[in-house]
C-alpha atoms as a PDB file:
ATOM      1  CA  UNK A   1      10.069 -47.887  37.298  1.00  0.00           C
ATOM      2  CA  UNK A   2       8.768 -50.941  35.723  1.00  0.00           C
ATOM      3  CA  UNK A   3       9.754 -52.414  31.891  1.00  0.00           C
ATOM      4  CA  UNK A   4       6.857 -52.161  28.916  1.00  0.00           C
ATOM      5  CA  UNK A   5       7.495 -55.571  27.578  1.00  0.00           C
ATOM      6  CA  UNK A   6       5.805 -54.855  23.735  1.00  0.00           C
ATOM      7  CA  UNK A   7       9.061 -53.170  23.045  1.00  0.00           C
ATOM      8  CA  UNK A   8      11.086 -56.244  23.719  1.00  0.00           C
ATOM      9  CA  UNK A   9      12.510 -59.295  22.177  1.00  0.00           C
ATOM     10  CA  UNK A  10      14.782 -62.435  23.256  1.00  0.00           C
ATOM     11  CA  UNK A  11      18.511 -61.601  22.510  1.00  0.00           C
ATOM     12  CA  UNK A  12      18.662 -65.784  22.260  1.00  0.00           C
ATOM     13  CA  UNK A  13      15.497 -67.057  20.089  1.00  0.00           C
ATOM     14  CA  UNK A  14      14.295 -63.894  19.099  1.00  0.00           C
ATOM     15  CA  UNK A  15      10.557 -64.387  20.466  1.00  0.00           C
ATOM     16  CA  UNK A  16       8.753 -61.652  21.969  1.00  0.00           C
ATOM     17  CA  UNK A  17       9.455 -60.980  25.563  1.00  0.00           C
ATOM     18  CA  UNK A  18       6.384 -61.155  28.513  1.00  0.00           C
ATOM     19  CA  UNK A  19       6.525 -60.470  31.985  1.00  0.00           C
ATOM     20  CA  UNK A  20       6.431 -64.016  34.090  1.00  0.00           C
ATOM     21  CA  UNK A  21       5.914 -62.468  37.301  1.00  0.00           C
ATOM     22  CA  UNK A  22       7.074 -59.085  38.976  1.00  0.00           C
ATOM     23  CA  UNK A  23      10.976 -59.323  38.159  1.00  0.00           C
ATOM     24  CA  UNK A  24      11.588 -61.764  35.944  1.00  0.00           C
ATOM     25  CA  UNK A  25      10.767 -61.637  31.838  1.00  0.00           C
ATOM     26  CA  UNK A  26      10.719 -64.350  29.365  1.00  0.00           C
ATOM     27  CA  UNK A  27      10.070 -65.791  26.060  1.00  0.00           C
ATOM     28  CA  UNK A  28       7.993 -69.205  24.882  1.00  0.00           C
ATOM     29  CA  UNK A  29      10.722 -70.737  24.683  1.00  0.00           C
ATOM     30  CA  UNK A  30      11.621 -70.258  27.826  1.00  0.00           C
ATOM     31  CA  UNK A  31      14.607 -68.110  28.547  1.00  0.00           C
ATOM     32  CA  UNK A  32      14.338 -65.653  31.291  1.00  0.00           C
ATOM     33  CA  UNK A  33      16.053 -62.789  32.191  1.00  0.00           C
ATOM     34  CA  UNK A  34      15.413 -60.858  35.695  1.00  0.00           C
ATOM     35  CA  UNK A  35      14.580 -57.171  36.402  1.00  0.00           C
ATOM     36  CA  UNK A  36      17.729 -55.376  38.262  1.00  0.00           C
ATOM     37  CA  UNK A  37      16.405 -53.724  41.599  1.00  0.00           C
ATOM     38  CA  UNK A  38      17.412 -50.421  39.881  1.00  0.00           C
ATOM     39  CA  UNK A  39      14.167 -51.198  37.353  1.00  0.00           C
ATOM     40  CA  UNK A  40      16.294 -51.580  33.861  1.00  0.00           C
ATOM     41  CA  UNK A  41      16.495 -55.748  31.817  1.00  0.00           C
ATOM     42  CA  UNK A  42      20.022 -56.896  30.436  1.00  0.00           C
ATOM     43  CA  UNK A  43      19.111 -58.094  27.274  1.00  0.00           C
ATOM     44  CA  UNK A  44      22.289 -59.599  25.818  1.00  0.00           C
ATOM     45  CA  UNK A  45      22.892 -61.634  23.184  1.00  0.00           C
ATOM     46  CA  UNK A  46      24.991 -65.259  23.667  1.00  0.00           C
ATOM     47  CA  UNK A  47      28.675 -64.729  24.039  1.00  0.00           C
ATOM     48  CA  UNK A  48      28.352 -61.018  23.404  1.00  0.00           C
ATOM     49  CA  UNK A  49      32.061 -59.235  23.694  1.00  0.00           C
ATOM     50  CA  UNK A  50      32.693 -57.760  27.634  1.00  0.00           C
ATOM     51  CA  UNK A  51      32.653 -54.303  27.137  1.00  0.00           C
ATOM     52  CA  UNK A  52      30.449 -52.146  29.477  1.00  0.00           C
ATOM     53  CA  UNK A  53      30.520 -49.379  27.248  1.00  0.00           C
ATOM     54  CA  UNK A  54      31.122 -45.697  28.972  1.00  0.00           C
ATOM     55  CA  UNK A  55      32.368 -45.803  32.680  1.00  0.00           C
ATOM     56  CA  UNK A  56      30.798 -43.643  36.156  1.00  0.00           C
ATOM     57  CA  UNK A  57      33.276 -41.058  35.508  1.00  0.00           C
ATOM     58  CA  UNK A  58      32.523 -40.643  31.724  1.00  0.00           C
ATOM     59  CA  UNK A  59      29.165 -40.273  32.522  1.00  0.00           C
ATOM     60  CA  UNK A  60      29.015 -37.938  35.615  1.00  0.00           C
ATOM     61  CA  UNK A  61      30.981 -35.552  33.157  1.00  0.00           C
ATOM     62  CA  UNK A  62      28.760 -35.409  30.432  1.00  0.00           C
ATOM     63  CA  UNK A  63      25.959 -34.758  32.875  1.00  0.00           C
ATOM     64  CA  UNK A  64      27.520 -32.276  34.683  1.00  0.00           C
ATOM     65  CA  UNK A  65      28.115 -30.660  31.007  1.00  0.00           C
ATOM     66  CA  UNK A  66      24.689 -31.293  29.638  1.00  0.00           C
ATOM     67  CA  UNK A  67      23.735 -30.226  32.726  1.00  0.00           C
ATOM     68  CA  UNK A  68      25.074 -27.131  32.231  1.00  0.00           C
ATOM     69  CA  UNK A  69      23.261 -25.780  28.803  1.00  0.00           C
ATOM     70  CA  UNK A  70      26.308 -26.315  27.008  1.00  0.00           C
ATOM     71  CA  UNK A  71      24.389 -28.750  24.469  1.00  0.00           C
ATOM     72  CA  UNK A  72      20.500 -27.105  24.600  1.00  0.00           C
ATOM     73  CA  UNK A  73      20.682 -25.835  20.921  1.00  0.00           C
ATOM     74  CA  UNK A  74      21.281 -29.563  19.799  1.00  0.00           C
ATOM     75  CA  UNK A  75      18.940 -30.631  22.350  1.00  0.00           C
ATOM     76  CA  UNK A  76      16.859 -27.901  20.824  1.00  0.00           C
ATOM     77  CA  UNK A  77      17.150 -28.535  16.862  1.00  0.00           C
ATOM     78  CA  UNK A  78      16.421 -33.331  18.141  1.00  0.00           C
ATOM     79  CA  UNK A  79      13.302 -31.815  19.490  1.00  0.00           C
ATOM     80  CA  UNK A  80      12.004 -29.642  16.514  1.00  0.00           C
ATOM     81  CA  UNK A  81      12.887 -32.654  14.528  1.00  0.00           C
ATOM     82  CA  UNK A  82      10.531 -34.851  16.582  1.00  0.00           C
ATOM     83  CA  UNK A  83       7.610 -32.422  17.099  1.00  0.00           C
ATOM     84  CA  UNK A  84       7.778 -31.974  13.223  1.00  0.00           C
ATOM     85  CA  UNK A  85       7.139 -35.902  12.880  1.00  0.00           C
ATOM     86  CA  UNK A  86       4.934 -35.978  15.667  1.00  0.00           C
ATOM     87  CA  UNK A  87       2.847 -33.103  13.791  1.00  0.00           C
ATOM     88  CA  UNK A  88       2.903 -34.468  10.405  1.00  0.00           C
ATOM     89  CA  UNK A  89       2.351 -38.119  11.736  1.00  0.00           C
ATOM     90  CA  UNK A  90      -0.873 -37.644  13.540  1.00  0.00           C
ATOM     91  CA  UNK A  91       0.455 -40.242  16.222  1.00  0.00           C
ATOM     92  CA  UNK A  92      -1.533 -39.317  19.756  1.00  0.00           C
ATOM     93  CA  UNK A  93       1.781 -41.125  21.371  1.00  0.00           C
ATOM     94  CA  UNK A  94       5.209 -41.371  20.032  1.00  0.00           C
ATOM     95  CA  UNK A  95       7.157 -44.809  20.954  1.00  0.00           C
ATOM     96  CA  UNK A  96      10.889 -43.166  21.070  1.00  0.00           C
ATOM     97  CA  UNK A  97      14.280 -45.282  21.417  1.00  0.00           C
ATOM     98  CA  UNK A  98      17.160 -43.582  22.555  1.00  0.00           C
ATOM     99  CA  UNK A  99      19.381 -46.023  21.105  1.00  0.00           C
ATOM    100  CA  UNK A 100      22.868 -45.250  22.873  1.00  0.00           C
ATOM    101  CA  UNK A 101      20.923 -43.031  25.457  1.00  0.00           C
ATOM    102  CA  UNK A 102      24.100 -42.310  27.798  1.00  0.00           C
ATOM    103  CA  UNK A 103      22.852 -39.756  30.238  1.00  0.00           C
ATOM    104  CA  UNK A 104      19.324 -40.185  29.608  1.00  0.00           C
ATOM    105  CA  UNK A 105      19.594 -35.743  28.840  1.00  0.00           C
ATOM    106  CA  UNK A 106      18.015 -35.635  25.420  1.00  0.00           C
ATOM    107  CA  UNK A 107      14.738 -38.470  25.943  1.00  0.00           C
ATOM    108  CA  UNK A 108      14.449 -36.274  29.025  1.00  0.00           C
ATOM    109  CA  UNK A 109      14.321 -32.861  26.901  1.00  0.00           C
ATOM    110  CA  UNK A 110      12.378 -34.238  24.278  1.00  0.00           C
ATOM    111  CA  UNK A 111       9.426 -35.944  27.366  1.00  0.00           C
ATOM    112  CA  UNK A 112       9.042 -32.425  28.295  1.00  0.00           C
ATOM    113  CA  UNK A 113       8.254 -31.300  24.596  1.00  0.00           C
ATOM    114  CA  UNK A 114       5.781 -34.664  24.021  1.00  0.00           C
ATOM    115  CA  UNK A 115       5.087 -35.980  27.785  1.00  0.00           C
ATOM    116  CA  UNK A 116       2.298 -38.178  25.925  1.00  0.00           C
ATOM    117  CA  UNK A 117       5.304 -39.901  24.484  1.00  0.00           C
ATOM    118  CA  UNK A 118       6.842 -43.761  25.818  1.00  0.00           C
ATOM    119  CA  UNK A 119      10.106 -43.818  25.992  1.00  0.00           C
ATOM    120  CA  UNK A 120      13.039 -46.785  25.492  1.00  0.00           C
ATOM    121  CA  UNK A 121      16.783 -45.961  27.113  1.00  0.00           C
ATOM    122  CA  UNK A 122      18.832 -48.301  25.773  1.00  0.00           C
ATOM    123  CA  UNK A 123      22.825 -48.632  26.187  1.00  0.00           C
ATOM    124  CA  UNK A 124      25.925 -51.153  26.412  1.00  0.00           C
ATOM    125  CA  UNK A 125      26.971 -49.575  29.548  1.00  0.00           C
ATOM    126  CA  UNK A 126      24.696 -50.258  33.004  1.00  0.00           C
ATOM    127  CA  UNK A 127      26.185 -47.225  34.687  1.00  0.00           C
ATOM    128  CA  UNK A 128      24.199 -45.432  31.613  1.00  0.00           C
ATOM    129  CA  UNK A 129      20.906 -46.697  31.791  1.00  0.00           C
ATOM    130  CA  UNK A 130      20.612 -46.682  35.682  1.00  0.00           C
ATOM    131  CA  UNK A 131      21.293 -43.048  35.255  1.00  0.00           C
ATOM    132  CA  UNK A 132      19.343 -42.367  32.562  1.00  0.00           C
ATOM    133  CA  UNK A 133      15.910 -44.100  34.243  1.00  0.00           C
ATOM    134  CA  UNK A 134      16.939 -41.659  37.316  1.00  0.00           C
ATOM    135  CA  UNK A 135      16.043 -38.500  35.298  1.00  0.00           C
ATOM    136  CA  UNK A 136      13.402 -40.691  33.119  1.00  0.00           C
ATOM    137  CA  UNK A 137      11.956 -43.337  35.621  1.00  0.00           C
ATOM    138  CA  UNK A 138       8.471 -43.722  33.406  1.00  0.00           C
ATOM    139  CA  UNK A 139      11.015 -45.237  30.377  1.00  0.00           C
ATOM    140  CA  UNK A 140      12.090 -48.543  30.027  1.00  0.00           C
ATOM    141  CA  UNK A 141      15.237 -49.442  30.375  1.00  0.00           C
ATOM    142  CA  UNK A 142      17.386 -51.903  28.386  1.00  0.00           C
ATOM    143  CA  UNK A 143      20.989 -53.144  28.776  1.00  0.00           C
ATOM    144  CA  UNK A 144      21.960 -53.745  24.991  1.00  0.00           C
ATOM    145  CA  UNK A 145      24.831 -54.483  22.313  1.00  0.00           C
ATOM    146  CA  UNK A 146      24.061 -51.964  19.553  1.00  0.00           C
ATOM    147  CA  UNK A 147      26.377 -53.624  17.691  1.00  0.00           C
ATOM    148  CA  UNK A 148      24.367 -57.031  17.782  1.00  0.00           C
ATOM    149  CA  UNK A 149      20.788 -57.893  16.725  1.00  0.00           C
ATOM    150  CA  UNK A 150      18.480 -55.937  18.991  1.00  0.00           C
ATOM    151  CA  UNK A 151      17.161 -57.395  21.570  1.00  0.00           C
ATOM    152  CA  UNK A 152      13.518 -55.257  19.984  1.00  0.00           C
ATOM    153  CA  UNK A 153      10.643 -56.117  17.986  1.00  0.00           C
ATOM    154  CA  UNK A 154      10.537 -55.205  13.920  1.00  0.00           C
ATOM    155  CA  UNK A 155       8.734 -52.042  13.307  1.00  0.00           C
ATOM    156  CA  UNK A 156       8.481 -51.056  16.851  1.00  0.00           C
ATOM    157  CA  UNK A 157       9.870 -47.789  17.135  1.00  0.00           C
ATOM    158  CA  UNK A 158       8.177 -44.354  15.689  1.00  0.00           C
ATOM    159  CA  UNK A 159      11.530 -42.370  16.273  1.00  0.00           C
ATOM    160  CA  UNK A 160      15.285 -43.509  17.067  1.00  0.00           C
ATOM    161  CA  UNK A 161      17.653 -41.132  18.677  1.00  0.00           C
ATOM    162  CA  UNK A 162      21.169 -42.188  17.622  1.00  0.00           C
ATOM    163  CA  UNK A 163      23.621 -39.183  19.300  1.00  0.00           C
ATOM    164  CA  UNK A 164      27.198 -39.283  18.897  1.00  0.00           C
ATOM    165  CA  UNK A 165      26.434 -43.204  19.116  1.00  0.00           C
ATOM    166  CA  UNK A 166      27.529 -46.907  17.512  1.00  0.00           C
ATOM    167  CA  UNK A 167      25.142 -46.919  14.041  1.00  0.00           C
ATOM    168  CA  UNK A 168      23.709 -50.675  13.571  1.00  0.00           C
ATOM    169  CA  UNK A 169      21.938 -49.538   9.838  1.00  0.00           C
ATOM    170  CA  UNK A 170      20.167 -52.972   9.547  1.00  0.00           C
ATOM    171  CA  UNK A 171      19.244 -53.319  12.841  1.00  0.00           C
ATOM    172  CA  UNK A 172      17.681 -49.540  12.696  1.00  0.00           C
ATOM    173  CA  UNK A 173      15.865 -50.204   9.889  1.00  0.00           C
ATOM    174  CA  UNK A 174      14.614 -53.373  11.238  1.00  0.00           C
ATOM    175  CA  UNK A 175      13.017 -52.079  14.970  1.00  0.00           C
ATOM    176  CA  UNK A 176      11.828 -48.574  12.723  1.00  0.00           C
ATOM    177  CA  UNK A 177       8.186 -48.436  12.021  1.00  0.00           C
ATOM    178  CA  UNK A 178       7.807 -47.891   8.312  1.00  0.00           C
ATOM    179  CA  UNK A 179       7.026 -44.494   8.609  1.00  0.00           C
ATOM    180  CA  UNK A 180       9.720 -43.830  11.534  1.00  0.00           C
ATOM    181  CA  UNK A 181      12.000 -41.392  11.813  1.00  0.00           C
ATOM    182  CA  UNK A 182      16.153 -42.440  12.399  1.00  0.00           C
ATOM    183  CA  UNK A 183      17.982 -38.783  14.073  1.00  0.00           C
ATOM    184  CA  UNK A 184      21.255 -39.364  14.038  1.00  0.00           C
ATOM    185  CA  UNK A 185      23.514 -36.827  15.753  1.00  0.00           C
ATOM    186  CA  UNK A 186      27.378 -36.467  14.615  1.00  0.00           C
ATOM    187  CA  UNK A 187      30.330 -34.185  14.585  1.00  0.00           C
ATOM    188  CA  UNK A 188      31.607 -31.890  12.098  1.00  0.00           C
ATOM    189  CA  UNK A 189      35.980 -31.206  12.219  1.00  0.00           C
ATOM    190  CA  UNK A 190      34.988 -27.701  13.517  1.00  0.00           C
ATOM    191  CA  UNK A 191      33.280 -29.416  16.837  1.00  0.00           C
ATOM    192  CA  UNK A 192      35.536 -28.571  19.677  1.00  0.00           C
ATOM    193  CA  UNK A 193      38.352 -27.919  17.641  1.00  0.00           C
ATOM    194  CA  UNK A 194      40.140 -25.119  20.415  1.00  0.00           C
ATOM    195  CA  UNK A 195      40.474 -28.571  22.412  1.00  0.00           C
ATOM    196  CA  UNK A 196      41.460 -30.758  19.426  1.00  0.00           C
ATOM    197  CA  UNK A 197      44.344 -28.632  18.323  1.00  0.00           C
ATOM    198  CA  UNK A 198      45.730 -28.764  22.159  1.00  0.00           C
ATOM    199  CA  UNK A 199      45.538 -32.951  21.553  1.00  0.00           C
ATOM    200  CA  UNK A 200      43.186 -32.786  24.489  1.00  0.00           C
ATOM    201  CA  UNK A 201      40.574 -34.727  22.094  1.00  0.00           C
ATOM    202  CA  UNK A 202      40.553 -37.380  19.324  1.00  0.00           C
ATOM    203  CA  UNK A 203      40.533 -35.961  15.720  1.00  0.00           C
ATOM    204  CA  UNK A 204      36.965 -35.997  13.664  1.00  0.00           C
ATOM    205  CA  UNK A 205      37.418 -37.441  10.114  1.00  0.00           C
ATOM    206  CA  UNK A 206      36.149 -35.139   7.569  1.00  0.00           C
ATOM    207  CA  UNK A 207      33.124 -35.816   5.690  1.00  0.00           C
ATOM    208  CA  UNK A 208      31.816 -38.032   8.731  1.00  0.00           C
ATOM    209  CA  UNK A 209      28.041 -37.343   8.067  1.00  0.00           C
ATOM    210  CA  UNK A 210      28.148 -37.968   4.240  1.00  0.00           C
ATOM    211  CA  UNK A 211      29.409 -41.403   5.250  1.00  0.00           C
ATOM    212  CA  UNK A 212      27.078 -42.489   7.945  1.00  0.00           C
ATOM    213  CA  UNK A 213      24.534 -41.010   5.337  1.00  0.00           C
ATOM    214  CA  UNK A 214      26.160 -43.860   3.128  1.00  0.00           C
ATOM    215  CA  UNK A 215      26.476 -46.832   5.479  1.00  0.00           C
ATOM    216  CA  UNK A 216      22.648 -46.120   6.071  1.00  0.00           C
ATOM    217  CA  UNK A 217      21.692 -45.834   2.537  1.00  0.00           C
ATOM    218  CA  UNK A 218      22.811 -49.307   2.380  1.00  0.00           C
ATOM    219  CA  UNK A 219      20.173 -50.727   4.847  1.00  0.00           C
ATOM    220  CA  UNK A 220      17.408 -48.683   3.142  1.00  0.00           C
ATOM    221  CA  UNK A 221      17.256 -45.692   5.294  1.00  0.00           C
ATOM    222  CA  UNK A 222      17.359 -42.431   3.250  1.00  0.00           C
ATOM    223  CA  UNK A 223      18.712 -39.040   4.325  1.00  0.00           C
ATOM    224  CA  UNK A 224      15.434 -36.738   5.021  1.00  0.00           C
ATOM    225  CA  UNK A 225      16.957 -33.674   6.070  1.00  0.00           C
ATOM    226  CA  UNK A 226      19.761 -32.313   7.220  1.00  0.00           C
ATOM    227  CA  UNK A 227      20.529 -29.580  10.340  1.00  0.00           C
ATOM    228  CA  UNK A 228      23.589 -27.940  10.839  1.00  0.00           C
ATOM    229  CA  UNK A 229      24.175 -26.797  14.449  1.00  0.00           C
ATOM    230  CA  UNK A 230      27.339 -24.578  15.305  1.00  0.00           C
ATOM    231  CA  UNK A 231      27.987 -21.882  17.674  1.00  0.00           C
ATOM    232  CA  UNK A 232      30.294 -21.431  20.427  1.00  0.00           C
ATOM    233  CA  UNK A 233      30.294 -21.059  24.484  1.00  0.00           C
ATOM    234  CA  UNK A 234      32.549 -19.366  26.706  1.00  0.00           C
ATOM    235  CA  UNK A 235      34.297 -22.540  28.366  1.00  0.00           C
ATOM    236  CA  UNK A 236      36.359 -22.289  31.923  1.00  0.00           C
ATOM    237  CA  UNK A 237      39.157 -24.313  33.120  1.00  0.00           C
ATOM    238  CA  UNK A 238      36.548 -26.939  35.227  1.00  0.00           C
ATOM    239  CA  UNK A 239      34.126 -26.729  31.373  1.00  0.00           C
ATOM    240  CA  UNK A 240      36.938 -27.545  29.606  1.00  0.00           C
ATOM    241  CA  UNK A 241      38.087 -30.894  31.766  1.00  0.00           C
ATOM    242  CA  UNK A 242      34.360 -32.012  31.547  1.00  0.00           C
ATOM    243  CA  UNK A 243      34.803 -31.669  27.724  1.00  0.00           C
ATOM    244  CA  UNK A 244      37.682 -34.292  27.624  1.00  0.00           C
ATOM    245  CA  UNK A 245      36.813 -36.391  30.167  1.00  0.00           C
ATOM    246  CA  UNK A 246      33.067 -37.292  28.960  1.00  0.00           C
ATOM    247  CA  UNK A 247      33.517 -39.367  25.517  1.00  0.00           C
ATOM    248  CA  UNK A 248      36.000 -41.764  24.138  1.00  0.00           C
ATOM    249  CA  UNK A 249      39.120 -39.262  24.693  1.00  0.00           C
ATOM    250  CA  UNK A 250      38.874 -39.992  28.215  1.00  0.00           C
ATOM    251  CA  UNK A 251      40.191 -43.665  27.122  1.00  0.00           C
ATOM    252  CA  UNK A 252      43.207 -42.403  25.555  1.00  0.00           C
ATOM    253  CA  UNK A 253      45.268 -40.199  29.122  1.00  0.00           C
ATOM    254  CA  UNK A 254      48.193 -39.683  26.976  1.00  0.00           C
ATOM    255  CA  UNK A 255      46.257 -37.027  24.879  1.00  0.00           C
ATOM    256  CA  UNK A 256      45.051 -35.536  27.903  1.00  0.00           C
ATOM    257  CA  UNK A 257      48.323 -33.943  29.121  1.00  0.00           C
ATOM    258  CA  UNK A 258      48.383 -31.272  26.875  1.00  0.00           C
ATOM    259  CA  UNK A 259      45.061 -30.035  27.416  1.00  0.00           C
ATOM    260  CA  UNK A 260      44.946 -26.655  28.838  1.00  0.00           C
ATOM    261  CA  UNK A 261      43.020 -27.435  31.940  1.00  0.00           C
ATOM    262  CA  UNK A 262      45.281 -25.299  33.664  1.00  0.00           C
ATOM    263  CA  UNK A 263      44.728 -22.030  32.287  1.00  0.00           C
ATOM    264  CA  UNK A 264      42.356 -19.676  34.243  1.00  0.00           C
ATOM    265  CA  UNK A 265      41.072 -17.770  31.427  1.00  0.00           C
ATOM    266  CA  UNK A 266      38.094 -18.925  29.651  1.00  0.00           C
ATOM    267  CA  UNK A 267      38.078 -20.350  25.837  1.00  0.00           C
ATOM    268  CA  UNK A 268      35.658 -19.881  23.458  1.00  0.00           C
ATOM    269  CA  UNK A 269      35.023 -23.485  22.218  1.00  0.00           C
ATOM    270  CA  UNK A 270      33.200 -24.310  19.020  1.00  0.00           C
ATOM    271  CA  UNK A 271      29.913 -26.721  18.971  1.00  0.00           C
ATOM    272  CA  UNK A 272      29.466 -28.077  15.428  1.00  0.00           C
ATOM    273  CA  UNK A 273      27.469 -30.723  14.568  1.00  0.00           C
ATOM    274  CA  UNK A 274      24.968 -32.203  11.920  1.00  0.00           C
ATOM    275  CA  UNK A 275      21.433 -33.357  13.180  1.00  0.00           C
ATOM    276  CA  UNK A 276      20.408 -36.026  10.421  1.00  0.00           C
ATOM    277  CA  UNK A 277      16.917 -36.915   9.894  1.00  0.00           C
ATOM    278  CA  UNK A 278      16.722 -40.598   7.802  1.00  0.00           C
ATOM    279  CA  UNK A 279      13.321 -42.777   6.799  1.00  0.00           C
ATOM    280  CA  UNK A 280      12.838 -45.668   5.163  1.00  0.00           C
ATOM    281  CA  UNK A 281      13.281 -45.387   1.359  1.00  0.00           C
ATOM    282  CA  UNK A 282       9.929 -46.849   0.910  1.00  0.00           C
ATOM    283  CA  UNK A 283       8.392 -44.543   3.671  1.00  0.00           C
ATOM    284  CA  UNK A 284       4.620 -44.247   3.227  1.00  0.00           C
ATOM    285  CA  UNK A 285       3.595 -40.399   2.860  1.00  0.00           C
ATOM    286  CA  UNK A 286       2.141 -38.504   6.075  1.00  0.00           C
END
């Protein structure tokens, strides 16, 4: 594993980052930060808030789910999306940020469809990345606060991956080269909704991807295209607990004891979501 420093900037001063020696990076002004053992940089700002973002547990379900196939067709539909720019760019390497990366299971998808590609896993939680670099050790890994100014240089990024993620518009628009593509993954009310109506998960607001389409809009990044992905799976008993135990419901265990864990049968359970494909509104032509 090792860190490709022309992605990087100083969370503190905002000068470009170098490698000072083997494990430890740093800016001209002379902040330093040192390379964990497990390969990946912390990169956070000054008296950023304490969170660590999502926990072992969260993560090792998700896996085991993504794992499983259960997500390939939205794997699937971030991929075509990418291969399209990568076609109608003409770029002989892609520099992709996974910008909330979890798991690490799409970038790791999507290397198989453009190996030639470099790759940037970046997340609030450690447990994340160090997983993520695990199924993607060439990538560089980046302990962030998406919420914060990026710890990245402007224009640096051909294509940010933004699934079922924080959204920092200004900060996207910012690292995004100016003919970069923003894919930004999100729920419809229909997604898991067998689960929902048991009060296993958290509710998804209607019209969710007309407002992140909004809230972008504002930081000069235009809605492209849109893909609508929704089918459903067969889901067991052991499916189902992965289901609410692998994104923010697994904060809230009171909405966890009705789930129907319990019952043997299988459920069909409905994936809906909307893969969004934003540029810059001033995005020179391919």
């Amino acid at each position: 594993m090792s860190i490709d420093s022309t992605w990087l900037r100083c969370p503190n001063c905002f000068l470009d980052l170098a490698e000072v020696d083997g494990r430890v990076f740093g800016c001209a002004a002379g902040h330093r930060y040192d390379r964990a053992k497990q390969g990946y940089l912390t990169l956070l700002p000054p008296k950023a808030p304490r969170t660590v973002g999502d926990d072992r547990e969260m993560l090792q379900a998700r896996s085991a789910l993504l794992d499983g196939g259960a997500y390939a067709r939205i794997a699937a539909a971030i991929t075509d999306a990418v291969v399209e720019q990568h076609t109608l760019g003409g770029r002989s390497a892609l520099r992709i940020a996974d910008l909330g990366c979890g798991t690490g299971h799409y970038s790791t998808v999507l290397s198989q469809a453009v190996p030639e590609a470099d790759f940037l896993l970046a997340d609030r939680s450690p447990d994340a990345v160090r997983m993520s670099l695990r199924a993607l050790p060439s990538a560089t890994g980046v302990v962030l606060d998406l919420w914060r100014p990026l710890p990245l240089r402007d224009g640096v990024v051909d294509v940010a991956l933004n699934v079922f993620a924080p959204r920092n518009g200004v900060e996207f628009a910012r690292v995004l080269d100016s003919s970069g593509l923003l894919i930004v993954v999100v729920p419809t009310t229909a997604h898991l909704q067998e689960l929902r109506l048991t009060g296993a998960l958290l509710d998804v607001p209607a019209g969710k991807s007309d407002r992140v389409a909004e809230q972008l809009s504002e930081s000069g990044l235009v809605l492209r295209s849109t893909t609508s992905v929704e089918y459903t799976f067969s889901a067991d008993a052991a499916t189902r607990n992965l289901l609410a135990n692998m994104g923010p419901s697994a904060h809230h265990g009171d909405s966890l004891s009705s789930t129907d864990a319990r019952a043997v049968e299988p459920v069909d359970v409905t994936v809906s979501v909307e893969v969004l494909s934003f540029e810059h509104s001033t995005a020179v032509p391919a």
